[in-house]
Each structure stands twice: as structure tokens, then as C-alpha cells.
PDB file of N, CA and C in Angstrom:
ATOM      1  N   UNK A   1       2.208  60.282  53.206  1.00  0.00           N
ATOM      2  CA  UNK A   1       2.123  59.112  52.353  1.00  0.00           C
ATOM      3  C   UNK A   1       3.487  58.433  52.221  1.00  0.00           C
ATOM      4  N   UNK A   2       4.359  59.481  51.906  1.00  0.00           N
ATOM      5  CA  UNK A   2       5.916  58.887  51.678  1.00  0.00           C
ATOM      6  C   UNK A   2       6.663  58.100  52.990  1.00  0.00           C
ATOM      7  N   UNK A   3       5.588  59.022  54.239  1.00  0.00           N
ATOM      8  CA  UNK A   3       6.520  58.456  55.453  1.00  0.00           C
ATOM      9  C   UNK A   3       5.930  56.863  56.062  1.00  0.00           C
ATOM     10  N   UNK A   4       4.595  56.788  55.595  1.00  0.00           N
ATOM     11  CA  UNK A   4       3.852  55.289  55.542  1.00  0.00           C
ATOM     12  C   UNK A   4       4.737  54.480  54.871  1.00  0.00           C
ATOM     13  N   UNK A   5       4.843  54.673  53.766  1.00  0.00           N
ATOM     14  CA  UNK A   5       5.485  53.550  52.691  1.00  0.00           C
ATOM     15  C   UNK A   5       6.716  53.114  53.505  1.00  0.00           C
ATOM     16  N   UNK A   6       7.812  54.453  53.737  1.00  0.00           N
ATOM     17  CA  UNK A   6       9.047  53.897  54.481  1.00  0.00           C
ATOM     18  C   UNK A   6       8.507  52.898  55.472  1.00  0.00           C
ATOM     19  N   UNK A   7       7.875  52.974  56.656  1.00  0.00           N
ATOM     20  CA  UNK A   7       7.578  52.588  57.796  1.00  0.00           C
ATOM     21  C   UNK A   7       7.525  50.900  57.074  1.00  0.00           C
ATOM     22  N   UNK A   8       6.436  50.958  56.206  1.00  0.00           N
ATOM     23  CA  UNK A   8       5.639  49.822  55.673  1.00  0.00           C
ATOM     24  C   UNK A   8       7.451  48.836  55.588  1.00  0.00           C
ATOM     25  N   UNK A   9       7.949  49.842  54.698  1.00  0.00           N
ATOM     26  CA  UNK A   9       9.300  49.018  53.647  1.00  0.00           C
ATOM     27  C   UNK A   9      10.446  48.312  55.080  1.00  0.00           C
ATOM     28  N   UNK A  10      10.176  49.419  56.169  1.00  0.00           N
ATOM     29  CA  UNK A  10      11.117  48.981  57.793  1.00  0.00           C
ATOM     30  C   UNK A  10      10.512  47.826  58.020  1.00  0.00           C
ATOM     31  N   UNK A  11       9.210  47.805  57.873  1.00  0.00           N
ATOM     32  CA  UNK A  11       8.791  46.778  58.745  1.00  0.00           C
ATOM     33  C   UNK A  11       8.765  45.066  58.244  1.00  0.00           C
ATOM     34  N   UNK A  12       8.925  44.840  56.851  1.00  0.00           N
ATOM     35  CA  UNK A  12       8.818  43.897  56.181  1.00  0.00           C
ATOM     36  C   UNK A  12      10.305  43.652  55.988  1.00  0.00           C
ATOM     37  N   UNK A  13      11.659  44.464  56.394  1.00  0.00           N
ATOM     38  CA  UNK A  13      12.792  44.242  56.325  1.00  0.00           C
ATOM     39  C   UNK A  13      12.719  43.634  57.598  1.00  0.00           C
ATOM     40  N   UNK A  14      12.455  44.669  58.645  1.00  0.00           N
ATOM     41  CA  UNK A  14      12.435  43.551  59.855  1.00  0.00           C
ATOM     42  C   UNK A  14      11.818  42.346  59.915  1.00  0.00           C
ATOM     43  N   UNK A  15      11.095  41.857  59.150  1.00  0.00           N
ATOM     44  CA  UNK A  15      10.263  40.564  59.242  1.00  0.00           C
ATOM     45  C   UNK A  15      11.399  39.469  58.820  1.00  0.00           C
ATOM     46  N   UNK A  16      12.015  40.032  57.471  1.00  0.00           N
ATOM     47  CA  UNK A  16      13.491  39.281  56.910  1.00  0.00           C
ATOM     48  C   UNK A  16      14.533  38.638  58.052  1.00  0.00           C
ATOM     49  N   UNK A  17      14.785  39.932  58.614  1.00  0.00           N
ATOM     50  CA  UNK A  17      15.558  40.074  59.384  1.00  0.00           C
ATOM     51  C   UNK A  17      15.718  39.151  60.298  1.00  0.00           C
ATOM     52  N   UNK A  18      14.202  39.121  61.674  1.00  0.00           N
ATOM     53  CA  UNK A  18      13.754  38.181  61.912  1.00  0.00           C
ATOM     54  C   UNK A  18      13.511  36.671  61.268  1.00  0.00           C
ATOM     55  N   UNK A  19      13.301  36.292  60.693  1.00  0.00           N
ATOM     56  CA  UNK A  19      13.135  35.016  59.698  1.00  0.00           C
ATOM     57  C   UNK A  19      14.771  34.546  59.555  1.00  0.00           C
ATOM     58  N   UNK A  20      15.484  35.446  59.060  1.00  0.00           N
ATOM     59  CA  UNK A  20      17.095  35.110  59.171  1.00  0.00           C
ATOM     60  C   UNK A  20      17.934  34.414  60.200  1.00  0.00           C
ATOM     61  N   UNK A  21      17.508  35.182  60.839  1.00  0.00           N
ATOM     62  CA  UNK A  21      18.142  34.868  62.545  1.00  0.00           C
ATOM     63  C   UNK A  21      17.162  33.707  63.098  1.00  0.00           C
ATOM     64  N   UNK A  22      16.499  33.666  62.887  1.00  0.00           N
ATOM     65  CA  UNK A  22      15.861  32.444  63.303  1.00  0.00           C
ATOM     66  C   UNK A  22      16.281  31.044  62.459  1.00  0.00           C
ATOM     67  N   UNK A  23      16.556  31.259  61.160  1.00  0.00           N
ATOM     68  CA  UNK A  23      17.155  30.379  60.611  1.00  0.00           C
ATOM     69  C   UNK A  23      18.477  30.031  61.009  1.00  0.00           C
ATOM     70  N   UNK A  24      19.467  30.772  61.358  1.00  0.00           N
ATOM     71  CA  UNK A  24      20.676  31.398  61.175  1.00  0.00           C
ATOM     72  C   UNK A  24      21.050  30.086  62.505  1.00  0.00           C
ATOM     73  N   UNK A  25      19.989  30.302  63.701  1.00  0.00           N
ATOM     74  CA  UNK A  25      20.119  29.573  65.079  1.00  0.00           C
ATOM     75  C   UNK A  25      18.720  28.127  65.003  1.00  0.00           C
ATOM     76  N   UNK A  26      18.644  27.811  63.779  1.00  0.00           N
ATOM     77  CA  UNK A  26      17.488  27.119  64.094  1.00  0.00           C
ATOM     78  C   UNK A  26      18.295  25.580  64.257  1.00  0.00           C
ATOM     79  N   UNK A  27      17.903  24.349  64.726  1.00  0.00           N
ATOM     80  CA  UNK A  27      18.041  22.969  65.230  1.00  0.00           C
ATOM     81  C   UNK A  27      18.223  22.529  63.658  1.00  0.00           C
ATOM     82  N   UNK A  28      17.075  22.971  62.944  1.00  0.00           N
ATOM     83  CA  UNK A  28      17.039  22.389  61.434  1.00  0.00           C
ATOM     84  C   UNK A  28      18.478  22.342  60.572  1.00  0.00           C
ATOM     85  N   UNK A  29      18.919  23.511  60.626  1.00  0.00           N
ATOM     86  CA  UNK A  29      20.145  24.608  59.724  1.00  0.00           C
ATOM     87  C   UNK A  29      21.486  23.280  60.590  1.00  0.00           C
ATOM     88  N   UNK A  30      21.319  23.502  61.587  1.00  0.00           N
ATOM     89  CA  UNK A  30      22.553  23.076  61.483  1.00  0.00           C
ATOM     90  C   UNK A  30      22.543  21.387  61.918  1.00  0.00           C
ATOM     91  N   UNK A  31      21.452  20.459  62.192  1.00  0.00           N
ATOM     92  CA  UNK A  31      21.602  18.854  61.775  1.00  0.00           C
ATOM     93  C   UNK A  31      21.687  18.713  60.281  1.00  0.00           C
ATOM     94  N   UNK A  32      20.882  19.431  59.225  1.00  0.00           N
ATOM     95  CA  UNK A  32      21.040  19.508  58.042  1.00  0.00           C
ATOM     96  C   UNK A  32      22.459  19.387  57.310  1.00  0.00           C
ATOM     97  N   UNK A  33      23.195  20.653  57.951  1.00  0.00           N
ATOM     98  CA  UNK A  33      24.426  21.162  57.998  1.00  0.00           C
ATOM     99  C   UNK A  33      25.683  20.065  58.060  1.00  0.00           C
ATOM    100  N   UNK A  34      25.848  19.150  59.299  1.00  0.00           N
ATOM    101  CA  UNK A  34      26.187  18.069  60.117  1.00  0.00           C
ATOM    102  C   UNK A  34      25.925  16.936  58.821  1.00  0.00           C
ATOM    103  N   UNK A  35      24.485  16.831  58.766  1.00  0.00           N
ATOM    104  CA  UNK A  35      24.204  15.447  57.905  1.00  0.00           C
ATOM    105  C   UNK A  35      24.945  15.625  56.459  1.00  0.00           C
ATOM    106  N   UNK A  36      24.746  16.534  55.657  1.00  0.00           N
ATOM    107  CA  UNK A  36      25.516  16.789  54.601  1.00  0.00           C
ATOM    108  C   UNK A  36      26.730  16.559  54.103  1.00  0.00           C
ATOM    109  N   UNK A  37      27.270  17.356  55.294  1.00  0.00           N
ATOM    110  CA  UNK A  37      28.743  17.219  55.644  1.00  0.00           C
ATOM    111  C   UNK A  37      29.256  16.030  55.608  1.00  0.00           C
ATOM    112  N   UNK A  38      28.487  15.442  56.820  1.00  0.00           N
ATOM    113  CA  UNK A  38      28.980  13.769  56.881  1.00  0.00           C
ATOM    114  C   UNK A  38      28.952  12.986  55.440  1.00  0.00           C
ATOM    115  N   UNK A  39      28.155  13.340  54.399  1.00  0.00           N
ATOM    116  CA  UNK A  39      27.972  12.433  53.449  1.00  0.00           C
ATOM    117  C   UNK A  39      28.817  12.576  52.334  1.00  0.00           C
ATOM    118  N   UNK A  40      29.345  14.138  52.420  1.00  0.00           N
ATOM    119  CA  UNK A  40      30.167  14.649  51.349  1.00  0.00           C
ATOM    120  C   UNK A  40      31.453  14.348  51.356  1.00  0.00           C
ATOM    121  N   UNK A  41      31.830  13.819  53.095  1.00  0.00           N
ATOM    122  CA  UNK A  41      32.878  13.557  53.752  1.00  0.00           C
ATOM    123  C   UNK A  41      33.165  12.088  53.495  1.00  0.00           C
ATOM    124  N   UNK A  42      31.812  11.402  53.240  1.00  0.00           N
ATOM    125  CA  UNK A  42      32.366   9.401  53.043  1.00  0.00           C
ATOM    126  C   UNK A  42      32.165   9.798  51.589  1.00  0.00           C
ATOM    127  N   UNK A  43      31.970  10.259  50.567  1.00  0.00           N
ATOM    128  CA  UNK A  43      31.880   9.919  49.257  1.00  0.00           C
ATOM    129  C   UNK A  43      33.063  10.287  48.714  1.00  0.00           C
ATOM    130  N   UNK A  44      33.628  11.592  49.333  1.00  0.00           N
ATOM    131  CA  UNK A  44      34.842  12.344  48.880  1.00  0.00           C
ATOM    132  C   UNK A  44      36.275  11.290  49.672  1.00  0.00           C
ATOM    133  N   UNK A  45      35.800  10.746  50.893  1.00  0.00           N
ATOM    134  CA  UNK A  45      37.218  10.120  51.264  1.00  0.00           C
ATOM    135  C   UNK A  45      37.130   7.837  50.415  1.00  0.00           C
ATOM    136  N   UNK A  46      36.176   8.039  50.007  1.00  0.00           N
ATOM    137  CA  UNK A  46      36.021   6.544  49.542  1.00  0.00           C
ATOM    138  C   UNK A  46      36.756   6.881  48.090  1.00  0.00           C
ATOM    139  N   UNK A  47      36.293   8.279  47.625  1.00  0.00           N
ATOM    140  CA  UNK A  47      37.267   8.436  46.174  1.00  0.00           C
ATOM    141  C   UNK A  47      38.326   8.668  46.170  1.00  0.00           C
ATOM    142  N   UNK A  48      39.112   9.252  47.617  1.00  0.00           N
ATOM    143  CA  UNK A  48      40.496   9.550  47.352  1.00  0.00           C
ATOM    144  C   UNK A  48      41.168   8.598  48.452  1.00  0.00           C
ATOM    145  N   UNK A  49      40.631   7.733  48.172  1.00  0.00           N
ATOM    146  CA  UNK A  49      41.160   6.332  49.652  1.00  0.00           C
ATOM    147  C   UNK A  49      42.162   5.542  48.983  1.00  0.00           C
ATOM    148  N   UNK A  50      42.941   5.650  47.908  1.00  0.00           N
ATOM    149  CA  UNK A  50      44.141   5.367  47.564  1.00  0.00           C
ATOM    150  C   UNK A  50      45.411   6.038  47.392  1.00  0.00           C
ATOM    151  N   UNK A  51      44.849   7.524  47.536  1.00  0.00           N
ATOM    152  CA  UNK A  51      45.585   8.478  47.109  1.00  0.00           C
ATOM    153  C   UNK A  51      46.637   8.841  49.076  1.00  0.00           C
ATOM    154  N   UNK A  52      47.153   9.476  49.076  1.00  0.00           N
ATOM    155  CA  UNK A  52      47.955   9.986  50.292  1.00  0.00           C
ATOM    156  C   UNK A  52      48.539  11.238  50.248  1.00  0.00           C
ATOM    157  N   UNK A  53      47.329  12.194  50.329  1.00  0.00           N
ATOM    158  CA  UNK A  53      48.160  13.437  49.622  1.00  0.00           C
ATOM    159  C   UNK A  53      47.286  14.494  50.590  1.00  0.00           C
ATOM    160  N   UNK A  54      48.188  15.079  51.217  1.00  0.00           N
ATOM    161  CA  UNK A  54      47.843  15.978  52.337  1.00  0.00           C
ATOM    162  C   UNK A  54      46.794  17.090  51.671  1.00  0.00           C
ATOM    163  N   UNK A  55      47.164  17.691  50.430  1.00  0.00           N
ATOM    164  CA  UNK A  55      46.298  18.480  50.015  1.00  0.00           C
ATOM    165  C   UNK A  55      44.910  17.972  49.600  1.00  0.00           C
ATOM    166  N   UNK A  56      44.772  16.904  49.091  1.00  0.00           N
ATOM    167  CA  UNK A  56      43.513  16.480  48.813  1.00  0.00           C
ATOM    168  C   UNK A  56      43.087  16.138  49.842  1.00  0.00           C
ATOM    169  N   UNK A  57      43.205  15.609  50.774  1.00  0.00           N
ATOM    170  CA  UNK A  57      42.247  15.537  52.251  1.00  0.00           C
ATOM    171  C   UNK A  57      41.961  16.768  52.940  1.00  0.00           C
ATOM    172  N   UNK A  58      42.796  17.921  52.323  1.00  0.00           N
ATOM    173  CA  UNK A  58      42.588  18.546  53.018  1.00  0.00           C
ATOM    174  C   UNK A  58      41.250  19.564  52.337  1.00  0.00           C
ATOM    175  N   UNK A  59      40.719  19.313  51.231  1.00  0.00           N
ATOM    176  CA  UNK A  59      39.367  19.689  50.475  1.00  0.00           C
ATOM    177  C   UNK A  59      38.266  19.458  51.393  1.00  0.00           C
ATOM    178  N   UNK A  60      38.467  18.526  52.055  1.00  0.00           N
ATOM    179  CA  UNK A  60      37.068  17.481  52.574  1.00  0.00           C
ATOM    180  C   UNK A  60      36.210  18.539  53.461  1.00  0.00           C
ATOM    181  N   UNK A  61      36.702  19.391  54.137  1.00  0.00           N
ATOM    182  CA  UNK A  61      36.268  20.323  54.665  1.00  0.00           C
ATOM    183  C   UNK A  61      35.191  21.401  53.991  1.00  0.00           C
ATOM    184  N   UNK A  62      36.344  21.784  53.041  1.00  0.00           N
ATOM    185  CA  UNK A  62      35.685  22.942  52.307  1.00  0.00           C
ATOM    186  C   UNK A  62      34.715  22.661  51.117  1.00  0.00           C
ATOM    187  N   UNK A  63      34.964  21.277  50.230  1.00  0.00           N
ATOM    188  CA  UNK A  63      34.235  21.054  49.737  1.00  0.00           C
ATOM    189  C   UNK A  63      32.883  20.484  50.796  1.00  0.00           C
ATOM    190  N   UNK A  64      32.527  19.792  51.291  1.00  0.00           N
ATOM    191  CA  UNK A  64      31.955  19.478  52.183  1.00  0.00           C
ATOM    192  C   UNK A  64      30.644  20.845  52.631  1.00  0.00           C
ATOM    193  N   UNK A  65      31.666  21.663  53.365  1.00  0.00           N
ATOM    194  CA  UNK A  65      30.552  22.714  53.750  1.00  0.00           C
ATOM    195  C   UNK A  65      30.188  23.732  52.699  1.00  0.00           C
ATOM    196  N   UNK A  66      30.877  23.787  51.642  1.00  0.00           N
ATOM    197  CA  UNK A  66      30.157  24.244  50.196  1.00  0.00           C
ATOM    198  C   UNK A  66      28.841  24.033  49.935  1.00  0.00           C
ATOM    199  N   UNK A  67      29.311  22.740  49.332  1.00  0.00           N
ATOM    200  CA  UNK A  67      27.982  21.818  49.347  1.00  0.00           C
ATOM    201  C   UNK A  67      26.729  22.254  49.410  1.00  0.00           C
ATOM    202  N   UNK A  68      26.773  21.512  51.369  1.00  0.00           N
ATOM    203  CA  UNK A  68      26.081  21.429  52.125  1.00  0.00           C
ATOM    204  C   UNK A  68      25.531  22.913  52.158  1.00  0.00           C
ATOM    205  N   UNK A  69      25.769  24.242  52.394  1.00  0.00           N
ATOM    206  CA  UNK A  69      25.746  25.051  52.326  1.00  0.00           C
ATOM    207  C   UNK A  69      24.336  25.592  51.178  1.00  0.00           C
ATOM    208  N   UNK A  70      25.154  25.522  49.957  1.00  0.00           N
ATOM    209  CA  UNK A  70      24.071  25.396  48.922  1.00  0.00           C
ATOM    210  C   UNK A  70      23.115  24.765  48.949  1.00  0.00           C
ATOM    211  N   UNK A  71      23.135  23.522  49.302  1.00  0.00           N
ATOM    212  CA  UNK A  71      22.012  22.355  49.719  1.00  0.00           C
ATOM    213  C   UNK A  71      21.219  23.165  50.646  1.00  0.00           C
ATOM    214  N   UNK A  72      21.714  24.044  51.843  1.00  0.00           N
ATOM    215  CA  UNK A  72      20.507  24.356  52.772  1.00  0.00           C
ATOM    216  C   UNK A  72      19.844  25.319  52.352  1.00  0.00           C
ATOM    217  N   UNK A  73      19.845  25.847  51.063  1.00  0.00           N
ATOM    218  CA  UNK A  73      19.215  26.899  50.605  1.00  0.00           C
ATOM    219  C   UNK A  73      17.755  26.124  50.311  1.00  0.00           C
ATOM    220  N   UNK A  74      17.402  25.121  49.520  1.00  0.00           N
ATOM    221  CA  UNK A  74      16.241  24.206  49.762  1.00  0.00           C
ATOM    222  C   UNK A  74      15.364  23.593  50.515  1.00  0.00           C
ATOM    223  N   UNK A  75      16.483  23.613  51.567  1.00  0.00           N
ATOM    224  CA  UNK A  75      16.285  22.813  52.873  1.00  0.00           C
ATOM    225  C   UNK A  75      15.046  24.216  53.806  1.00  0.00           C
ATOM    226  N   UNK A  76      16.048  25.263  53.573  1.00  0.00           N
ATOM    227  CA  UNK A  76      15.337  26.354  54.033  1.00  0.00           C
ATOM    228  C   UNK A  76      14.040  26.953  53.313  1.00  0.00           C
ATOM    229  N   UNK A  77      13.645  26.786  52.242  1.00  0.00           N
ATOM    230  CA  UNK A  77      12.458  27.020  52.004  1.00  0.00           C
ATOM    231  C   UNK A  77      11.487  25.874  52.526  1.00  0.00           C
ATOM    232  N   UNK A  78      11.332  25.052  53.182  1.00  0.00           N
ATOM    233  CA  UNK A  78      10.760  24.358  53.374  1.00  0.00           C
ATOM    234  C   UNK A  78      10.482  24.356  54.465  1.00  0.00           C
ATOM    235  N   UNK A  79      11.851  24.636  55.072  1.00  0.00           N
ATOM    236  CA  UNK A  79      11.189  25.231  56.534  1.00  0.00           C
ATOM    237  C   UNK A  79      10.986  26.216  56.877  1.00  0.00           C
ATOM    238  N   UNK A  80      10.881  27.387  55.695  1.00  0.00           N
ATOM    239  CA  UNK A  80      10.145  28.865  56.103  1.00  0.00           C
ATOM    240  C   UNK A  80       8.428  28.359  55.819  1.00  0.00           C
ATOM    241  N   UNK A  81       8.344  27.626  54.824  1.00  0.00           N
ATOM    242  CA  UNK A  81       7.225  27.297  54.593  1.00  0.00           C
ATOM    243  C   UNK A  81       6.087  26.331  55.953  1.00  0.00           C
ATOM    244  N   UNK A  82       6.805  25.304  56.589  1.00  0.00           N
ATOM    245  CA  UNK A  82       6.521  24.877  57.174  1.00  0.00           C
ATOM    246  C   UNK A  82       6.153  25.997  58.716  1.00  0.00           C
ATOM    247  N   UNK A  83       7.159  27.236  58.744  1.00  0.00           N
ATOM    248  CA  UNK A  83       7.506  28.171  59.840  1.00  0.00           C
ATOM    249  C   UNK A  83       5.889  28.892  59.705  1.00  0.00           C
ATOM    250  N   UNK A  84       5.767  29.214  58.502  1.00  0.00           N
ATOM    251  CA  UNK A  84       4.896  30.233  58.202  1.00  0.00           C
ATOM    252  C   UNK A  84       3.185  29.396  58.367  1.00  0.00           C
ATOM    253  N   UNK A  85       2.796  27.954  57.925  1.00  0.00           N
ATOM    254  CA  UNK A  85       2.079  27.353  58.348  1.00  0.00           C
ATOM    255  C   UNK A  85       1.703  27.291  59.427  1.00  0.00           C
ATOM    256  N   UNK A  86       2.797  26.757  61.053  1.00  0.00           N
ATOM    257  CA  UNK A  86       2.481  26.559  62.183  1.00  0.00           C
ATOM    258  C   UNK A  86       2.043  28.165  62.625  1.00  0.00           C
ATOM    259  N   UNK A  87       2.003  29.316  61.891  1.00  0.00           N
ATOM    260  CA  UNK A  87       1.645  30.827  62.560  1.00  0.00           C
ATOM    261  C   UNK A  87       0.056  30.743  62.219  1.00  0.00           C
ATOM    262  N   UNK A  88      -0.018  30.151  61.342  1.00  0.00           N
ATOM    263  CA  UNK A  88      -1.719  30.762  60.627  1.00  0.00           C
ATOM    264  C   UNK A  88      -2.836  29.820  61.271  1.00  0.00           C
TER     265      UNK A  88
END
């Protein structure tokens, strides 16, 4: 009984697992990724477009893929959802 359950608990990690990596390399994850970026990148340089200061341009990056980052956490349920539709 105990050695079912493990098996059961392997096999639904591997399903994760799978689902991850498929996200991890999917077309979606990273135009998402790209588009974000780009937007976080004109809003953040239109606000500091008077300023001339090496350190603040140099945010644009990191704030940027922060972001975006967090943002694809939404992005990704939607397309596990959509993932899990085209199977059934």
C-alpha cells in the first residue's frame, strides 16, 4: 500500500516536472518575457529621460525582468490551462 502511494506521489511530481520544462522552453514564456520587458523599458526610460545618471539606467534591466517575471506567473496559468484543454 505504502509502496503504491510513493509510486502514485513520483508520478504526479513527474507530471510537474514535465509541465515546468515545457514552460521553462515554451514560444509563449519567452515573447511574453520580450513584450514586458519592452514596455517596462519605454515607461521606465520616458520617466528618467531628463535625468543622466548611469545608475538609474542602469535599473532598466533588472527592474524590467522583475516585473515581467512576476507578470508571467499569470500569463502561465493560462497557458497550463489552455495546455491541459488541447490534451482532453
Amino acid at each position: 500500500m505504502n509502496l503504491e502511494k510513493e509510486i502514485e506521489q513520483i508520478k504526479q511530481r513527474n507530471k510537474k516536472v514535465e509541465l515546468d520544462k515545457k514552460w521553462e522552453t515554451s514560444f509563449t514564456r519567452r515573447i511574453c518575457i520580450c513584450i514586458l520587458t519592452y514596455i517596462v523599458v519605454v515607461i521606465y526610460s520616458y520617466l528618467i529621460r531628463y535625468f543622466d545618471n548611469i545608475f538609474l539606467s542602469s535599473l532598466v534591466p533588472v527592474i524590467g525582468f522583475t516585473l515581467s517575471t512576476l507578470s508571467v506567473k499569470y500569463i502561465r496559468k493560462i497557458w497550463e490551462k489552455k495546455l491541459n484543454n488541447t490534451k482532453e
